[in-house]
C-alpha atoms as a PDB file:
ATOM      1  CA  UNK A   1      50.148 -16.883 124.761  1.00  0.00           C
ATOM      2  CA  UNK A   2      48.013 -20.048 125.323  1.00  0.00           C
ATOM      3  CA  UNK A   3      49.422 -23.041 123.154  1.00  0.00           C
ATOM      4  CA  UNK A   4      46.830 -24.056 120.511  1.00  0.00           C
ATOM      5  CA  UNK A   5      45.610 -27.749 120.916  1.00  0.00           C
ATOM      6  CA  UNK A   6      43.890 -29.722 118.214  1.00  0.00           C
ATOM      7  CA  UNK A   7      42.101 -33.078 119.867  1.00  0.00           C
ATOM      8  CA  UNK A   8      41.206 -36.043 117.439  1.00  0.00           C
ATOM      9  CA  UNK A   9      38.803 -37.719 119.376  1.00  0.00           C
ATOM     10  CA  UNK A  10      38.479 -41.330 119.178  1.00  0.00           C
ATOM     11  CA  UNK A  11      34.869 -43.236 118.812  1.00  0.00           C
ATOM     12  CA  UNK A  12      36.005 -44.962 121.922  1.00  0.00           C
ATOM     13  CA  UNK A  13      34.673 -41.809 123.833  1.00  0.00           C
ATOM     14  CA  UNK A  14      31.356 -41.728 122.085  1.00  0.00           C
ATOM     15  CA  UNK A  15      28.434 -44.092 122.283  1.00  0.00           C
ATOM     16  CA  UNK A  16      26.221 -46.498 120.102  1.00  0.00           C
ATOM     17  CA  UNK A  17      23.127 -44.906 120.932  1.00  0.00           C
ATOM     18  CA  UNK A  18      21.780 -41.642 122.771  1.00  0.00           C
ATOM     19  CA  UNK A  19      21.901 -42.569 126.389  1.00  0.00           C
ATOM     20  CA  UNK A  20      25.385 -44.313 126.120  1.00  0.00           C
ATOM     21  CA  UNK A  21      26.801 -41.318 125.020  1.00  0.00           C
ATOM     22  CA  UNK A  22      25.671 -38.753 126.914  1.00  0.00           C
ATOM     23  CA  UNK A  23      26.636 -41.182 130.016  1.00  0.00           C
ATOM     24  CA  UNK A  24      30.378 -41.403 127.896  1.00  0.00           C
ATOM     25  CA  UNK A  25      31.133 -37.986 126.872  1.00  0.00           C
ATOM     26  CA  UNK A  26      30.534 -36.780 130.490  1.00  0.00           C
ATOM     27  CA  UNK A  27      33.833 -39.155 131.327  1.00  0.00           C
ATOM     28  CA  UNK A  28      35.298 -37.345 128.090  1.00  0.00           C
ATOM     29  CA  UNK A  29      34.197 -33.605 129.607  1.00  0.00           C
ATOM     30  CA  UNK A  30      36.693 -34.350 132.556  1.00  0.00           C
ATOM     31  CA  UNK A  31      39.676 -34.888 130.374  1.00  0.00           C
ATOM     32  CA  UNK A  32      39.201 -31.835 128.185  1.00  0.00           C
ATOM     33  CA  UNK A  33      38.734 -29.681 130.911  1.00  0.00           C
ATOM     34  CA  UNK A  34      41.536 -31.051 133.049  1.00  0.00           C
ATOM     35  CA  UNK A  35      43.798 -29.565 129.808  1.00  0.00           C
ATOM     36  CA  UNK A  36      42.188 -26.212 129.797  1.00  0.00           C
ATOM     37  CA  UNK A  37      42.631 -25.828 133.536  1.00  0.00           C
ATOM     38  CA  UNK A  38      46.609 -26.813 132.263  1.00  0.00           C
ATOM     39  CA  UNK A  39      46.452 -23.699 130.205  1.00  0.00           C
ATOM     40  CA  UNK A  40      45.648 -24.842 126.514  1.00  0.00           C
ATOM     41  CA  UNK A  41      43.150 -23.171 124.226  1.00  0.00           C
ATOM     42  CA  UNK A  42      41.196 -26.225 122.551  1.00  0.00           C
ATOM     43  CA  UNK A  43      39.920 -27.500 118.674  1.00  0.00           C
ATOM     44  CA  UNK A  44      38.189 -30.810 119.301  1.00  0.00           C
ATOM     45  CA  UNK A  45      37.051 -32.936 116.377  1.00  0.00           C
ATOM     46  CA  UNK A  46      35.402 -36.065 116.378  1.00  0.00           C
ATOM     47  CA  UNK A  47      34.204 -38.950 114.790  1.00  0.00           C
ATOM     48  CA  UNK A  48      30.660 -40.071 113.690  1.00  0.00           C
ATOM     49  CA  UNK A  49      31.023 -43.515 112.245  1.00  0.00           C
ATOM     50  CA  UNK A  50      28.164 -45.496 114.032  1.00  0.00           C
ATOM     51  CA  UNK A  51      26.108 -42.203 114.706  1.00  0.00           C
ATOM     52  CA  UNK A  52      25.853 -40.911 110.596  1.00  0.00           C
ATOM     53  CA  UNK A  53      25.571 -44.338 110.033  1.00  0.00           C
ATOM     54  CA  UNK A  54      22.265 -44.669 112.760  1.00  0.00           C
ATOM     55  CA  UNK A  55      20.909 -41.850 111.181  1.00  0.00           C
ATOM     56  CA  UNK A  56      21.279 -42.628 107.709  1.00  0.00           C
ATOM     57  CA  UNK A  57      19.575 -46.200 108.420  1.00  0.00           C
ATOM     58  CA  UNK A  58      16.506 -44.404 110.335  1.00  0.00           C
ATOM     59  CA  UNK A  59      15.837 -42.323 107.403  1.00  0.00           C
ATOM     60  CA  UNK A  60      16.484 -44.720 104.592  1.00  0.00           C
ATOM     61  CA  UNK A  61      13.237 -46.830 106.608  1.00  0.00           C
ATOM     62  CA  UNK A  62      11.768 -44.119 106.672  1.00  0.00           C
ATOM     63  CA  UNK A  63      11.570 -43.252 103.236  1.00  0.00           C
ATOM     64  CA  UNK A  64      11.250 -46.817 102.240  1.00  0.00           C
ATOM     65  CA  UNK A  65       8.084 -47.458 104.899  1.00  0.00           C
ATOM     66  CA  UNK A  66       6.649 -44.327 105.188  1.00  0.00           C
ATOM     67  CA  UNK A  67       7.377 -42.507 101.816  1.00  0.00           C
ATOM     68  CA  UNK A  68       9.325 -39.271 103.756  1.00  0.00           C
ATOM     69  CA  UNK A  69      11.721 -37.245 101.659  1.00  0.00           C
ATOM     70  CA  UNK A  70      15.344 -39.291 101.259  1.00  0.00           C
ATOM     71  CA  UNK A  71      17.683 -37.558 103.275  1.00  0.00           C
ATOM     72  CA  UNK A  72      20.838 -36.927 101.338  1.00  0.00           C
ATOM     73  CA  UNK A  73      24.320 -38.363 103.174  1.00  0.00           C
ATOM     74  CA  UNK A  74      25.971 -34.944 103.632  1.00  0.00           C
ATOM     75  CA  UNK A  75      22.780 -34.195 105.598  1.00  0.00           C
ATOM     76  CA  UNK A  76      23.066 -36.652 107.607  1.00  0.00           C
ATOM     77  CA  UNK A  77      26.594 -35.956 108.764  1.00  0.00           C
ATOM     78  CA  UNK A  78      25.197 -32.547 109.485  1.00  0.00           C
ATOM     79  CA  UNK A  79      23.155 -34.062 111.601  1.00  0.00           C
ATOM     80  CA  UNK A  80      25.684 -36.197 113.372  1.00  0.00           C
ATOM     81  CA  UNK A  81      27.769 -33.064 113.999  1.00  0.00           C
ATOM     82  CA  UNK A  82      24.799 -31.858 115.828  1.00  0.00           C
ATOM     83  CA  UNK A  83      23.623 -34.482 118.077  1.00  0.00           C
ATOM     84  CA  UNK A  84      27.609 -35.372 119.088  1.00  0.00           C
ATOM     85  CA  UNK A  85      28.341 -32.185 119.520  1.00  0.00           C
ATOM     86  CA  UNK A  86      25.601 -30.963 121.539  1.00  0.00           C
ATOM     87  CA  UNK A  87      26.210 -33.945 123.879  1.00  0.00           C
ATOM     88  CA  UNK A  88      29.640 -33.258 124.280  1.00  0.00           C
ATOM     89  CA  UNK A  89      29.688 -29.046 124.172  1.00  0.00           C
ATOM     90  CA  UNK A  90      26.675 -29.954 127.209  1.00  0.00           C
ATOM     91  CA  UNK A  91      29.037 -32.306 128.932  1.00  0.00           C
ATOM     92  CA  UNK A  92      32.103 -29.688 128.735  1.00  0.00           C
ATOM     93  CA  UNK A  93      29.789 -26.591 129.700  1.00  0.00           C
ATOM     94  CA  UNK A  94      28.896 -28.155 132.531  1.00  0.00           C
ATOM     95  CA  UNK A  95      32.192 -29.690 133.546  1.00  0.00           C
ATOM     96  CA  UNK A  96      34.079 -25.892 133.780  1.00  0.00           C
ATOM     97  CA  UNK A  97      30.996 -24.454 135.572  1.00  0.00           C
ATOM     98  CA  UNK A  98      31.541 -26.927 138.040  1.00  0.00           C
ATOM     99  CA  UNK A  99      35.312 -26.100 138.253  1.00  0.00           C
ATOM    100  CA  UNK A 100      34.159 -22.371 138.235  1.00  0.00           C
ATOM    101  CA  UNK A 101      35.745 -21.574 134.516  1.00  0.00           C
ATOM    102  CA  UNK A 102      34.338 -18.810 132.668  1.00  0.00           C
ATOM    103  CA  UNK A 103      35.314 -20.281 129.363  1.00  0.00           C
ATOM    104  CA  UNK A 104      32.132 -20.697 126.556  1.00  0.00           C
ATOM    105  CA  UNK A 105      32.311 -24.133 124.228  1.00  0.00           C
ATOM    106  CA  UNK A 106      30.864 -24.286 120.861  1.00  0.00           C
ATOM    107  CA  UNK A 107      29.693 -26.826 118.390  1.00  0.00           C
ATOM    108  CA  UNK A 108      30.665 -25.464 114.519  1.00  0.00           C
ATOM    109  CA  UNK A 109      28.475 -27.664 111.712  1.00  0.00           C
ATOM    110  CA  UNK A 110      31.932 -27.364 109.735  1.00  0.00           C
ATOM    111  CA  UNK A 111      32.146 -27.939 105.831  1.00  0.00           C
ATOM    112  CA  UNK A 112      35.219 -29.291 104.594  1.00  0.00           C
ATOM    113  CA  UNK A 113      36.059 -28.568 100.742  1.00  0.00           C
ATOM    114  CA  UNK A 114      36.955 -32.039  98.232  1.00  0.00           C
ATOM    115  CA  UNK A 115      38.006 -32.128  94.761  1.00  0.00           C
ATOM    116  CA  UNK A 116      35.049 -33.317  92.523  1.00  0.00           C
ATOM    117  CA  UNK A 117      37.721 -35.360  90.069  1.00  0.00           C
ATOM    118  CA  UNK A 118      39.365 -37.002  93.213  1.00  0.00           C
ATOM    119  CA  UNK A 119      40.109 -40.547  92.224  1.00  0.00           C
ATOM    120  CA  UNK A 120      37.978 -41.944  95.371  1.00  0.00           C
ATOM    121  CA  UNK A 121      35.072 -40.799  93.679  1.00  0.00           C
ATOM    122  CA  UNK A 122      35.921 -43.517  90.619  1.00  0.00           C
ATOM    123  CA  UNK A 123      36.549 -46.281  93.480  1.00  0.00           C
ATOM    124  CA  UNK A 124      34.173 -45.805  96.439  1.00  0.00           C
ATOM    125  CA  UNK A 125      35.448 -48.048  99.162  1.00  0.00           C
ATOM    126  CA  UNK A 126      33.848 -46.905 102.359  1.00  0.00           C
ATOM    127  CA  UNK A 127      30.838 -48.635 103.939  1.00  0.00           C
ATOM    128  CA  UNK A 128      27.626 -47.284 105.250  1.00  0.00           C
ATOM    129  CA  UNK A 129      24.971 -47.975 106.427  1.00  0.00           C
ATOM    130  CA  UNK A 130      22.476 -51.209 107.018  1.00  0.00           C
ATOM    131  CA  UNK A 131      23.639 -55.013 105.276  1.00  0.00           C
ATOM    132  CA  UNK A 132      21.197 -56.441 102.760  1.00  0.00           C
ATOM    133  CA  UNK A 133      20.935 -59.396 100.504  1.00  0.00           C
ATOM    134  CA  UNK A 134      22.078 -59.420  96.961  1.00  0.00           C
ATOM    135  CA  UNK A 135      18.434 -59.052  95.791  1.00  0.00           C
ATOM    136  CA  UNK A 136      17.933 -56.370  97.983  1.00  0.00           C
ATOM    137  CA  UNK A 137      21.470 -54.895  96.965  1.00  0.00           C
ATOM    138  CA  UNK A 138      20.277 -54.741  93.293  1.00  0.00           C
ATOM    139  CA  UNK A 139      16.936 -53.358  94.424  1.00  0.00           C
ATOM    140  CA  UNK A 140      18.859 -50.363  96.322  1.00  0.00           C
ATOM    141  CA  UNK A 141      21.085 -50.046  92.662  1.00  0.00           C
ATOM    142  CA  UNK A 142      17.929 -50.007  90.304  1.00  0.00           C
ATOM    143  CA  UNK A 143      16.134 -47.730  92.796  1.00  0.00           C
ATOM    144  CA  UNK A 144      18.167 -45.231  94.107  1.00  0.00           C
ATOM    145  CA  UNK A 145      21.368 -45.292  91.948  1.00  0.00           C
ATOM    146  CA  UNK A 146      23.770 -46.480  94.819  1.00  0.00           C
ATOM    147  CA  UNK A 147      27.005 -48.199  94.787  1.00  0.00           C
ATOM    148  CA  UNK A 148      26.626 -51.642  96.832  1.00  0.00           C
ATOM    149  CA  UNK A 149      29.436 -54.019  97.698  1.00  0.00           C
ATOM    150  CA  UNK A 150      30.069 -57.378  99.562  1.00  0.00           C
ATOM    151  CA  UNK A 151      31.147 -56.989 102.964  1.00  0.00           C
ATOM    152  CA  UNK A 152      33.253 -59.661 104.181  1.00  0.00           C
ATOM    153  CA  UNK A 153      30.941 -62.781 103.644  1.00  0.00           C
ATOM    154  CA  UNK A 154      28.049 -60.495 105.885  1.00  0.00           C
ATOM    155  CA  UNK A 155      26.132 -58.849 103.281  1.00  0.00           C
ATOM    156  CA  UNK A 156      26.063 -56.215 100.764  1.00  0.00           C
ATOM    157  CA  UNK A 157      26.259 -52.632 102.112  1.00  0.00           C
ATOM    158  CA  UNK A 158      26.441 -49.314  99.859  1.00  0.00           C
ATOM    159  CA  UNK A 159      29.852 -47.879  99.721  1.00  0.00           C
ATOM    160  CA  UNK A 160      30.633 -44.217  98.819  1.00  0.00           C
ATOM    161  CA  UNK A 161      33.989 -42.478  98.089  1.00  0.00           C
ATOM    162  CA  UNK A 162      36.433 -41.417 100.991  1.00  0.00           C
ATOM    163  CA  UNK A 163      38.210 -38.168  99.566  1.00  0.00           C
ATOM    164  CA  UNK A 164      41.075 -35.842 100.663  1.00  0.00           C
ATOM    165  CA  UNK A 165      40.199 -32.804 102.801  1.00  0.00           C
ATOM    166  CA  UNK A 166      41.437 -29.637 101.267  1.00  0.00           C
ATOM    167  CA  UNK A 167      40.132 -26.759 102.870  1.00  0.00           C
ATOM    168  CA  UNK A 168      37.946 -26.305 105.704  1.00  0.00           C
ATOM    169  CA  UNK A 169      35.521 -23.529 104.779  1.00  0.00           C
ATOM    170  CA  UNK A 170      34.703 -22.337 108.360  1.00  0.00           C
ATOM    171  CA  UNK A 171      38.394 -22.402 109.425  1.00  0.00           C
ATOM    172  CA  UNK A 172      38.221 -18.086 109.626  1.00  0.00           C
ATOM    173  CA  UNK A 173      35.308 -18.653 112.084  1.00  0.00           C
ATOM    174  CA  UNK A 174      36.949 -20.820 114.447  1.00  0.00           C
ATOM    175  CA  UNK A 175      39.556 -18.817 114.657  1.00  0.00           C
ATOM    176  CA  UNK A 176      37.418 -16.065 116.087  1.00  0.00           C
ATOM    177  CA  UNK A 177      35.976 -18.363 118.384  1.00  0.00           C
ATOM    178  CA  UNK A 178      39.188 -19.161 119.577  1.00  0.00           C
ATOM    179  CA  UNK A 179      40.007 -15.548 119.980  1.00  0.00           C
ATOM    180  CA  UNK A 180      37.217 -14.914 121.895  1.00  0.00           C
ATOM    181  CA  UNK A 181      38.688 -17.713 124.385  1.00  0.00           C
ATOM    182  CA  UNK A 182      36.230 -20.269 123.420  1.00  0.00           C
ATOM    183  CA  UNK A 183      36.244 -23.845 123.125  1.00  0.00           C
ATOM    184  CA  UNK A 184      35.491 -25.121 119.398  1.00  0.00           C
ATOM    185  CA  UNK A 185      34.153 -28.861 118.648  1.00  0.00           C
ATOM    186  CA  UNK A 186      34.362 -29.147 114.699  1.00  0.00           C
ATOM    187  CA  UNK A 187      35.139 -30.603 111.510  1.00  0.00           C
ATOM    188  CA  UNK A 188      33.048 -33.771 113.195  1.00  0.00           C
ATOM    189  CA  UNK A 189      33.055 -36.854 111.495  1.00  0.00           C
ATOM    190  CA  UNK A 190      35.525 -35.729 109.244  1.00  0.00           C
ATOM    191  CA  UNK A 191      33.632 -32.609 108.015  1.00  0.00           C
ATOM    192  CA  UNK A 192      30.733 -32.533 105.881  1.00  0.00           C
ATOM    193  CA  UNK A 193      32.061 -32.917 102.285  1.00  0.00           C
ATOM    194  CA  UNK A 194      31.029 -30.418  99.762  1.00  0.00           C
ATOM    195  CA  UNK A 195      32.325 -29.624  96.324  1.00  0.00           C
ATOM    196  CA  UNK A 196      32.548 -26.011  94.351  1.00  0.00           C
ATOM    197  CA  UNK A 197      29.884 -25.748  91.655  1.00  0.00           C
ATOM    198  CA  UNK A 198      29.245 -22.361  90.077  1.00  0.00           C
ATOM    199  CA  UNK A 199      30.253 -20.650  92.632  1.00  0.00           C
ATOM    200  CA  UNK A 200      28.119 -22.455  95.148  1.00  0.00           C
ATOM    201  CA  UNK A 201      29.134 -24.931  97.612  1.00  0.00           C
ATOM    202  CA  UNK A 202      27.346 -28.303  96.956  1.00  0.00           C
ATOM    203  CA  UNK A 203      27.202 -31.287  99.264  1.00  0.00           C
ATOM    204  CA  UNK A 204      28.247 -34.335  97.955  1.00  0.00           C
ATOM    205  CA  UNK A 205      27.957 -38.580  99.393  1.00  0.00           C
ATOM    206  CA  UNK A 206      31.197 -39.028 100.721  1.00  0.00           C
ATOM    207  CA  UNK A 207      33.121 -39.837 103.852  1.00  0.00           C
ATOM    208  CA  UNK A 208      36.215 -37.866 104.956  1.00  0.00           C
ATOM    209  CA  UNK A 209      38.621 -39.803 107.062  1.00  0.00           C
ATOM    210  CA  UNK A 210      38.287 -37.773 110.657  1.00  0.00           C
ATOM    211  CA  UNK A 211      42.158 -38.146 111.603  1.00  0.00           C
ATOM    212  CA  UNK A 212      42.961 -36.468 107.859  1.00  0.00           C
ATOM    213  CA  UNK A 213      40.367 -33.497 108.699  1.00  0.00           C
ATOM    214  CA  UNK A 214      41.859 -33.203 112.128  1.00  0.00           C
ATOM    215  CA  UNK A 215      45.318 -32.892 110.837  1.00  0.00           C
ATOM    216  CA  UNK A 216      44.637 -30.456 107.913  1.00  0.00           C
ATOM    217  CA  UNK A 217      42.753 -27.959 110.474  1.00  0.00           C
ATOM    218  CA  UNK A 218      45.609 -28.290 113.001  1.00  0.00           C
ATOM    219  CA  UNK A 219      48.016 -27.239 110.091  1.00  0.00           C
ATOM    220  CA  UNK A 220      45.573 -24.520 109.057  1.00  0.00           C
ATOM    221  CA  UNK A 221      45.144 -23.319 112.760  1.00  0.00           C
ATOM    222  CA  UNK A 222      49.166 -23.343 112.967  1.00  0.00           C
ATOM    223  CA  UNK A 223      48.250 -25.373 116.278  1.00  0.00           C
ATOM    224  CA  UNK A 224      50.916 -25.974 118.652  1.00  0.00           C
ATOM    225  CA  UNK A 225      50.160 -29.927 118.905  1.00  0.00           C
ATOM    226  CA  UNK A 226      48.156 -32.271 117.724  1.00  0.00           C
ATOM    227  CA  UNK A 227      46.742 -34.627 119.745  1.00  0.00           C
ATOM    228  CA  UNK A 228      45.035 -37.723 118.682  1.00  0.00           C
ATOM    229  CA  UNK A 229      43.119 -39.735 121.192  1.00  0.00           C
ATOM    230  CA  UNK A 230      42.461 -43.547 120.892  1.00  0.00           C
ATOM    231  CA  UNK A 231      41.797 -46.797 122.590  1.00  0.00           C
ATOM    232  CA  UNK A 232      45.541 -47.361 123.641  1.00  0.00           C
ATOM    233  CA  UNK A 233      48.078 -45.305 125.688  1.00  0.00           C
ATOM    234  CA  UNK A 234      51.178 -46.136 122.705  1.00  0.00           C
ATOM    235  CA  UNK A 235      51.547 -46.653 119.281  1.00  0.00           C
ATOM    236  CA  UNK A 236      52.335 -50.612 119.198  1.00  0.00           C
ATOM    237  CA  UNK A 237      54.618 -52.806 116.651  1.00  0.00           C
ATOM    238  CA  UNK A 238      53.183 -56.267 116.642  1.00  0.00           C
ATOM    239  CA  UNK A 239      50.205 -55.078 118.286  1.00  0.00           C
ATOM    240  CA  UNK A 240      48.311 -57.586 120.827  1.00  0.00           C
ATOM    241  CA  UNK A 241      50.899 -60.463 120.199  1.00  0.00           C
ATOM    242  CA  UNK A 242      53.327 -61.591 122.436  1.00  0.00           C
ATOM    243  CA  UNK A 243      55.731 -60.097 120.607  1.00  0.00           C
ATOM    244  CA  UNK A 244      53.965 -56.380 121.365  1.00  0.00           C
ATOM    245  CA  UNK A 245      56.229 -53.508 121.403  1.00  0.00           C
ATOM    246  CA  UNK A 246      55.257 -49.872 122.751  1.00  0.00           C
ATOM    247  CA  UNK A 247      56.868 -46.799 120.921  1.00  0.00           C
ATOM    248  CA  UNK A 248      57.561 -43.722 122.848  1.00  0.00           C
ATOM    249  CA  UNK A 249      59.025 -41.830 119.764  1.00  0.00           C
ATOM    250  CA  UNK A 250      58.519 -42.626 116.524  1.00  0.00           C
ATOM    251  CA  UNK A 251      60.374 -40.340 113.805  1.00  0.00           C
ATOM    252  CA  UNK A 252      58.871 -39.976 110.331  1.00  0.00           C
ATOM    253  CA  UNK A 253      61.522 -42.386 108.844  1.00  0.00           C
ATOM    254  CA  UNK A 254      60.095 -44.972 110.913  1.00  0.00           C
ATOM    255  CA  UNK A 255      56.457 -44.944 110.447  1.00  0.00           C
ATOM    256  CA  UNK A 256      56.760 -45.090 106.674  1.00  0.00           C
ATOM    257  CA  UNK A 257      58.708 -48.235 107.050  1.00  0.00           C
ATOM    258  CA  UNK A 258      56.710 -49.438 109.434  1.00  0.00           C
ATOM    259  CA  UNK A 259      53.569 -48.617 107.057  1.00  0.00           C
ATOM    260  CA  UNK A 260      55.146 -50.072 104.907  1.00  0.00           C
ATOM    261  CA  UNK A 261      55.522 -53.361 106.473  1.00  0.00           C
ATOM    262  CA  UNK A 262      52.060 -53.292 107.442  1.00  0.00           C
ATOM    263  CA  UNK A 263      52.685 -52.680 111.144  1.00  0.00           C
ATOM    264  CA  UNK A 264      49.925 -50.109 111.514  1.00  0.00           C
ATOM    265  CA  UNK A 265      45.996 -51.288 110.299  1.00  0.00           C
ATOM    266  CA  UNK A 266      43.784 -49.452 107.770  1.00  0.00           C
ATOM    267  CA  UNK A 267      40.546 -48.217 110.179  1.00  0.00           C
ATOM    268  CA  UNK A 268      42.619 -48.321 112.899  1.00  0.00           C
ATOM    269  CA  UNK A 269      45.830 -47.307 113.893  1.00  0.00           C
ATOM    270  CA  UNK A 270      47.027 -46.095 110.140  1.00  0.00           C
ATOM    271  CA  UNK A 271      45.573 -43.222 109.384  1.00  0.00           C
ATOM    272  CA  UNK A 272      46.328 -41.742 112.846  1.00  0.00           C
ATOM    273  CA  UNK A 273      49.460 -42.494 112.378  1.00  0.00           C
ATOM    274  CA  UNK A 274      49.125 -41.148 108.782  1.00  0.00           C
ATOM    275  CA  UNK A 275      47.404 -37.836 109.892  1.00  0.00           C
ATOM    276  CA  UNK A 276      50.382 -37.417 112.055  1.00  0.00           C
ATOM    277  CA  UNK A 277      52.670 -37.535 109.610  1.00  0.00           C
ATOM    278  CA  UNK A 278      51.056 -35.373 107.582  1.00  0.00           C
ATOM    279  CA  UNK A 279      51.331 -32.333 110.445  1.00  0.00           C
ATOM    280  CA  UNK A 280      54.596 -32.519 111.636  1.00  0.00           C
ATOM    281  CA  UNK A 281      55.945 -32.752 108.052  1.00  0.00           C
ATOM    282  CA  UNK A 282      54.572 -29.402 107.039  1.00  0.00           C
ATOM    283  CA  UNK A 283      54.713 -27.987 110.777  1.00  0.00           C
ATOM    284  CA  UNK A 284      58.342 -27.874 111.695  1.00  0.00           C
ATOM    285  CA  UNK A 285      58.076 -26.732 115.270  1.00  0.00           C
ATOM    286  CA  UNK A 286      54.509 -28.464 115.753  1.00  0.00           C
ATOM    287  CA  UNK A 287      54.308 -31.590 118.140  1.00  0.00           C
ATOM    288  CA  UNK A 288      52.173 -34.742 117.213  1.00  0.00           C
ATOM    289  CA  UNK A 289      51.182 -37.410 120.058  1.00  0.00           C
ATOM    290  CA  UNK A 290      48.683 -40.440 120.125  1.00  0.00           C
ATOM    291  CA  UNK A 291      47.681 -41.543 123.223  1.00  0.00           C
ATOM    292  CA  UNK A 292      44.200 -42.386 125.301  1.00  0.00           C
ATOM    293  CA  UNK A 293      41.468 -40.173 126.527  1.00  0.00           C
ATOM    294  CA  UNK A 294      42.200 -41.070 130.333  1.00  0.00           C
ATOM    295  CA  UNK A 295      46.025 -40.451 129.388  1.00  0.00           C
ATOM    296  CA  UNK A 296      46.073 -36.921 127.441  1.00  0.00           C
ATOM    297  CA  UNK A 297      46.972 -34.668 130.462  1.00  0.00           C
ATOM    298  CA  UNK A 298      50.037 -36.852 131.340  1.00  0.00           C
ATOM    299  CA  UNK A 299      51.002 -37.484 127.550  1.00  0.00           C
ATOM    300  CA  UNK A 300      51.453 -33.810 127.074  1.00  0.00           C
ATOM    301  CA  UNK A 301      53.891 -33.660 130.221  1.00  0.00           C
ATOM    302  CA  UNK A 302      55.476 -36.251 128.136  1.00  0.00           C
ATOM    303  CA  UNK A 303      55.253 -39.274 130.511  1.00  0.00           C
ATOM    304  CA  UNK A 304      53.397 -41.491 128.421  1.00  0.00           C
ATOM    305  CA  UNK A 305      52.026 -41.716 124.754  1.00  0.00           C
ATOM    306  CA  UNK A 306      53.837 -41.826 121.566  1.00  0.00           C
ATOM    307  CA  UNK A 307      55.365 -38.671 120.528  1.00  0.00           C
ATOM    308  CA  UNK A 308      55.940 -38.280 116.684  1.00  0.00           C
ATOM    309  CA  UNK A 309      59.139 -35.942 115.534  1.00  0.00           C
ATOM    310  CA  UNK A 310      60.379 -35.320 112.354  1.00  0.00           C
ATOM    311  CA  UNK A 311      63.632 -36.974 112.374  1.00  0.00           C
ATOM    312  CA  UNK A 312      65.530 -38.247 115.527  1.00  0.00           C
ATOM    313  CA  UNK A 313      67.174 -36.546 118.172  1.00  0.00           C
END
């Protein structure tokens, strides 16, 4: 059997704005395809930081200038899964026609289930969105209700909550997409959160962390690795000093010290590290590796990257 591959795809292989992507993701087509030429079936999520956050801004003008509906936030990030991953499930398409692969590749708009009493909800702490004054901040709180916070001596943004992912609701349907030998881009941008009301699934303003998402579905896929692209071939101690250190192997026992030293940086390099963790813990014969886009095929031959194992060898 194929080994099952779940991709984390870094923001470094997306683009700012509509033509910069589609020019970057064909770049990112080549390296996907160049692992399902190796033999791999293939989950790849994404991020959508800049893109939700585009589209959130265009329709919060829009409603402000031009009195259109407001566009709830989980609607947005529906959105976002559908303009990245129709870039990138183009760029891939055409990439293994060109190679002559009869393989299909799908974008899934995937939900991804949160707990409604999840303490992030009492402490919202991620950004989104435009900056504004503080007049205009209070404006935004007396109108529409929202959370606004400084942000680092630029301006006041709105914040919303950053929960865990604990299921992800379409996870049955990729799995008969990947038994019908497909290709699967989902769970983008960290899924779209929703909550259980009633019986009924209800979206909800929130921001998953991608790398969490990623690692839950690989565990939930009982993938065979989990591969988490970035801007840099290795996991670094002491990271762009002269005192920088690459890590081939890093065992659990080490990145919680190192975590605990602050080694790794929140938005960064921590939660892929974290994520990691998370899916070799609970998937004992399950490999984890962060490395670069332009590096993935020769990471997985295991002659470069950072390989994460449960305890040393």
């Amino acid at each position: 059997m194929k080994k099952l591959l779940v991709i984390a795809l870094g923001g470094n292989a997306l683009g700012n704005t509509p033509e910069k992507q589609l020019e970057l993701v064909k770049n990112t087509a080549k390296s996907i395809v160049d692992l399902v030429e190796e033999g791999y079936n293939i989950v790849l999520t994404h991020g959508n930081g800049p893109q939700v956050g585009m589209i959130n801004l265009a329709m919060q003008f829009s409603a402000t200038e031009n009195e259109t509906p407001d566009m709830p936030f989980a609607e947005c990030g529906a959105m976002s899964q559908g303009y990245i991953g129709y870039h990138l499930q183009q760029s891939i398409q055409m990439e293994l026609t060109k190679r002559h692969i009869r393989r299909n590749c799908v974008t899934l708009i995937t939900q991804v289930l949160v707990d409604s009493k999840d303490k992030a909800f009492k402490n919202p702490t991620k950004p989104i969105g435009a900056f504004y004054t503080k007049e205009e901040a209070k404006e935004l709180i007396k109108k529409n209700n929202y959370i606004m916070k400084e942000d680092a001596g630029r301006g006041y943004r709105r914040v919303i909550a950053s929960p865990e992912p604990l299921k992800i609701i379409e996870g049955k349907t990729i799995k008969e997409l990947l038994q019908k030998n497909s290709i699967v881009i989902a769970a983008g941008g960290g899924g779209i959160p929703v909550i259980q009301k009633y019986n009924r699934l209800h979206g909800i303003d929130a921001v998953i962390d991608k790398d969490k998402t990623s690692a839950r579905l690989a565990l939930d896929l009982k993938a065979d690795i989990f591969l988490v692209l970035t801007a840099v071939e290795k996991v670094c101690l002491n990271y762009n000093t002269p005192e920088e250190k690459k890590l081939d192997i890093l065992t659990i026992k080490e990145a919680k010290e190192y975590i605990k030293q602050n080694e790794f940086k929140e938005g960064s390099m921590l939660p892929k590290v974290e994520a990691c963790l998370t899916f070799v813990s609970h998937r004992r014969n399950g490999q984890a590796i962060i490395t670069s886009l332009n590096k993935a095929k020769e990471a997985l031959l295991g002659k470069t990257g950072t390989l994460i194992i449960r305890k040393e060898m």
